[in-house]
C-alpha atoms as a PDB file:
ATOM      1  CA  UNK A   1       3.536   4.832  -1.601  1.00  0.00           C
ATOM      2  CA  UNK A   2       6.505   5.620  -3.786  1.00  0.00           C
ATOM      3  CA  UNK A   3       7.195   7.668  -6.383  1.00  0.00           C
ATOM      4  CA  UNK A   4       8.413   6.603  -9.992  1.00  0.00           C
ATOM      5  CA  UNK A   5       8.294   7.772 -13.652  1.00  0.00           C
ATOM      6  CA  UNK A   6       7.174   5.673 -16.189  1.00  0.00           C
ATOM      7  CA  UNK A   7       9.803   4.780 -18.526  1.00  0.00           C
ATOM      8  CA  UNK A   8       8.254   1.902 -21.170  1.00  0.00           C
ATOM      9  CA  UNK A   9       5.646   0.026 -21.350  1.00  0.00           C
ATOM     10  CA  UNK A  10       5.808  -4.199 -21.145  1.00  0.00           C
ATOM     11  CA  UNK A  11       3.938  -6.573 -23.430  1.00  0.00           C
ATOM     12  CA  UNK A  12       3.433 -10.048 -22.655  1.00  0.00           C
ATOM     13  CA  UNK A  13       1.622 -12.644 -25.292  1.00  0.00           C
ATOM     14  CA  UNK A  14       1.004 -14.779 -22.413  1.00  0.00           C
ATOM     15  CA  UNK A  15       0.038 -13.671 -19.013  1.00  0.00           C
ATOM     16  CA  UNK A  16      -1.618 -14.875 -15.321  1.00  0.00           C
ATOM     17  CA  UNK A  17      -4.917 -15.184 -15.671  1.00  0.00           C
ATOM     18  CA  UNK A  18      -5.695 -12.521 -12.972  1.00  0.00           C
ATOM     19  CA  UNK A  19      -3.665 -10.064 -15.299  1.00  0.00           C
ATOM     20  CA  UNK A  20      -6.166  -9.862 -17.902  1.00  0.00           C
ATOM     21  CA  UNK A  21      -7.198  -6.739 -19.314  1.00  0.00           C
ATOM     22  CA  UNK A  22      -4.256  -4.675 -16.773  1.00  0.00           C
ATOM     23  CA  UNK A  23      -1.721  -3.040 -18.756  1.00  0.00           C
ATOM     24  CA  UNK A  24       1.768  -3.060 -17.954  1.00  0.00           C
ATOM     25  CA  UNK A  25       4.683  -0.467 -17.371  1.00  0.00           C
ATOM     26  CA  UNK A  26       8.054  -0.381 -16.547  1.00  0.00           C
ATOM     27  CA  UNK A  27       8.516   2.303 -13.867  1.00  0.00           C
ATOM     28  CA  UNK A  28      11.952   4.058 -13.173  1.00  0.00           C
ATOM     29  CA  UNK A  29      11.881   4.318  -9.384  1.00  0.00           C
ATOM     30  CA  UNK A  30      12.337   8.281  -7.731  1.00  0.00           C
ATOM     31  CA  UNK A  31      13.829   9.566  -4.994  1.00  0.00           C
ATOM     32  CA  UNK A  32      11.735  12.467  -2.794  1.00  0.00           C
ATOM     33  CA  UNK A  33      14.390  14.854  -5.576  1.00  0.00           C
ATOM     34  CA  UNK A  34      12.724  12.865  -8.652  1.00  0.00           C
ATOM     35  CA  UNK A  35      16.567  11.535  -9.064  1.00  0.00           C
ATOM     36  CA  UNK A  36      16.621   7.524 -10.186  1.00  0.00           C
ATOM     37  CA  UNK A  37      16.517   5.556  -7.007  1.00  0.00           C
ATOM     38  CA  UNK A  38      16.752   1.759  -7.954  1.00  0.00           C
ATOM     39  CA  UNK A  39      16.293  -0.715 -10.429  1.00  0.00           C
ATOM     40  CA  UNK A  40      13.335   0.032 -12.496  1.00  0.00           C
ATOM     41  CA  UNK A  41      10.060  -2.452 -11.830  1.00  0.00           C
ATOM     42  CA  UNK A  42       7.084  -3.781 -13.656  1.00  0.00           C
ATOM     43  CA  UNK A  43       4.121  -2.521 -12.523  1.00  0.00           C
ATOM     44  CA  UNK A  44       0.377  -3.177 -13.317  1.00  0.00           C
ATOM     45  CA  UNK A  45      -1.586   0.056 -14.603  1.00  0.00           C
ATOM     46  CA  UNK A  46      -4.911   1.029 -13.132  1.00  0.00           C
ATOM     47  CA  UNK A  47      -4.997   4.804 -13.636  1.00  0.00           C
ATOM     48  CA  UNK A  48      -3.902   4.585 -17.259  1.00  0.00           C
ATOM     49  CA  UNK A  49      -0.520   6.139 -17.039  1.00  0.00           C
ATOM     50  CA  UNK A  50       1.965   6.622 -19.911  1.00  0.00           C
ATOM     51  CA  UNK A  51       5.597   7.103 -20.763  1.00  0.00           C
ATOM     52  CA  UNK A  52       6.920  10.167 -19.495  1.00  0.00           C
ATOM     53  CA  UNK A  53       3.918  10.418 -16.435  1.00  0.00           C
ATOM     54  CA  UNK A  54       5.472  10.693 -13.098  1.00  0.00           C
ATOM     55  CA  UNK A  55       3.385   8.575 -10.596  1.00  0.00           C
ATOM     56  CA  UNK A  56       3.009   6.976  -6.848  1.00  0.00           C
ATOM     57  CA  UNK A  57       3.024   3.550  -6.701  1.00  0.00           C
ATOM     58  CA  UNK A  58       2.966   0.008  -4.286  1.00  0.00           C
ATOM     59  CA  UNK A  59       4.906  -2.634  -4.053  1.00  0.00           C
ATOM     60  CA  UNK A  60       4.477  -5.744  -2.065  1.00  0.00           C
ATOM     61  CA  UNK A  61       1.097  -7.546  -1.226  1.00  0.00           C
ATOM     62  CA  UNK A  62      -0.487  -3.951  -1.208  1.00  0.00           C
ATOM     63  CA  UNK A  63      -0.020  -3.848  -4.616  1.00  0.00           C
ATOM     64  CA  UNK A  64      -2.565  -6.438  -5.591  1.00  0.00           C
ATOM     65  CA  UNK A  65      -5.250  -4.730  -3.559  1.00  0.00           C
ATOM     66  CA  UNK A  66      -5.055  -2.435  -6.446  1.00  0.00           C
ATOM     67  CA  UNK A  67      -6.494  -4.767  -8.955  1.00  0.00           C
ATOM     68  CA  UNK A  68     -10.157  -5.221  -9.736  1.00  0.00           C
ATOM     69  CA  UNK A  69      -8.778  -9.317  -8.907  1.00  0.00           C
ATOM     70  CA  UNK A  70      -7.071  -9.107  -5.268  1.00  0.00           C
ATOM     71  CA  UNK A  71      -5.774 -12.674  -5.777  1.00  0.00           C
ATOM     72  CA  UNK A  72      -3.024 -11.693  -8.063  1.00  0.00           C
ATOM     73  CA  UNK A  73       0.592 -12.255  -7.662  1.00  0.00           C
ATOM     74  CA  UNK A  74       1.718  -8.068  -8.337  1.00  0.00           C
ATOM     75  CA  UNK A  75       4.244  -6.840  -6.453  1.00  0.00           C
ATOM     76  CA  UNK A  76       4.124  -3.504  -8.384  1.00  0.00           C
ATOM     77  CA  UNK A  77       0.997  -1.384  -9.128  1.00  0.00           C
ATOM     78  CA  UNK A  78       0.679   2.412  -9.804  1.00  0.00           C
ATOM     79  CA  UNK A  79      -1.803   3.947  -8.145  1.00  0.00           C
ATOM     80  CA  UNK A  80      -2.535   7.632  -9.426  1.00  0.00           C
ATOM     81  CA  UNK A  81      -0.200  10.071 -11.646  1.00  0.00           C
ATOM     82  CA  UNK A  82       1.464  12.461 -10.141  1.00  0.00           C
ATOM     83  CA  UNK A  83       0.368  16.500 -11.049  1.00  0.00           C
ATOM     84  CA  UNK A  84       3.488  18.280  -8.605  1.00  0.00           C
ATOM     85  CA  UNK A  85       5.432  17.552  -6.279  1.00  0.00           C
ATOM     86  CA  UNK A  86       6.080  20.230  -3.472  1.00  0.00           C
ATOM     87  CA  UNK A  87       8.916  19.586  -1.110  1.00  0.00           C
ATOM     88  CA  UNK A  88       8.779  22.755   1.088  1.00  0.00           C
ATOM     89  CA  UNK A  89       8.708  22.943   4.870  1.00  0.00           C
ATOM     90  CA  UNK A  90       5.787  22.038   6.723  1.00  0.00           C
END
């Protein structure tokens, strides 16, 4: 899993079929210091994030085992919001 923050949402007025009904969001990928790390990706909701909400997230064919449909062609999904992060020694 990765970390991200979500930084827009996307909005489609046509979309794959296995896509209806999942909400969209652009996600500003994070480093393990919450500093930008990469291009930012679209990624299919299923925890009902929102703008500003710092969350873990998939990418490749793991990502579609997110979705209610697991024949889907996501290669981002976010898969729960993010309440701290604690980078201490363990």
């Amino acid at each position: 899993m990765k970390l991200g923050k979500v930084i827009g949402t996307v909005v489609c007025d046509r979309k794959e079929s296995s896509f209806e009904g999942v909400k969209l969001l652009l996600v500003q990928p994070l480093d393990e210091d919450l500093n930008e790390a990469g291009e930012p990706v679209v990624a299919c909701d299923t925890v009902q994030a929102g703008p500003g909400d710092t969350v873990v997230w998939e990418g490749g064919r793991e990502a579609a085992l997110g979705l209610k449909n697991w024949f889907n062609p996501s290669d981002a999904t976010i898969m729960g919001i993010v309440d701290s992060v604690n980078k201490g020694d363990f």
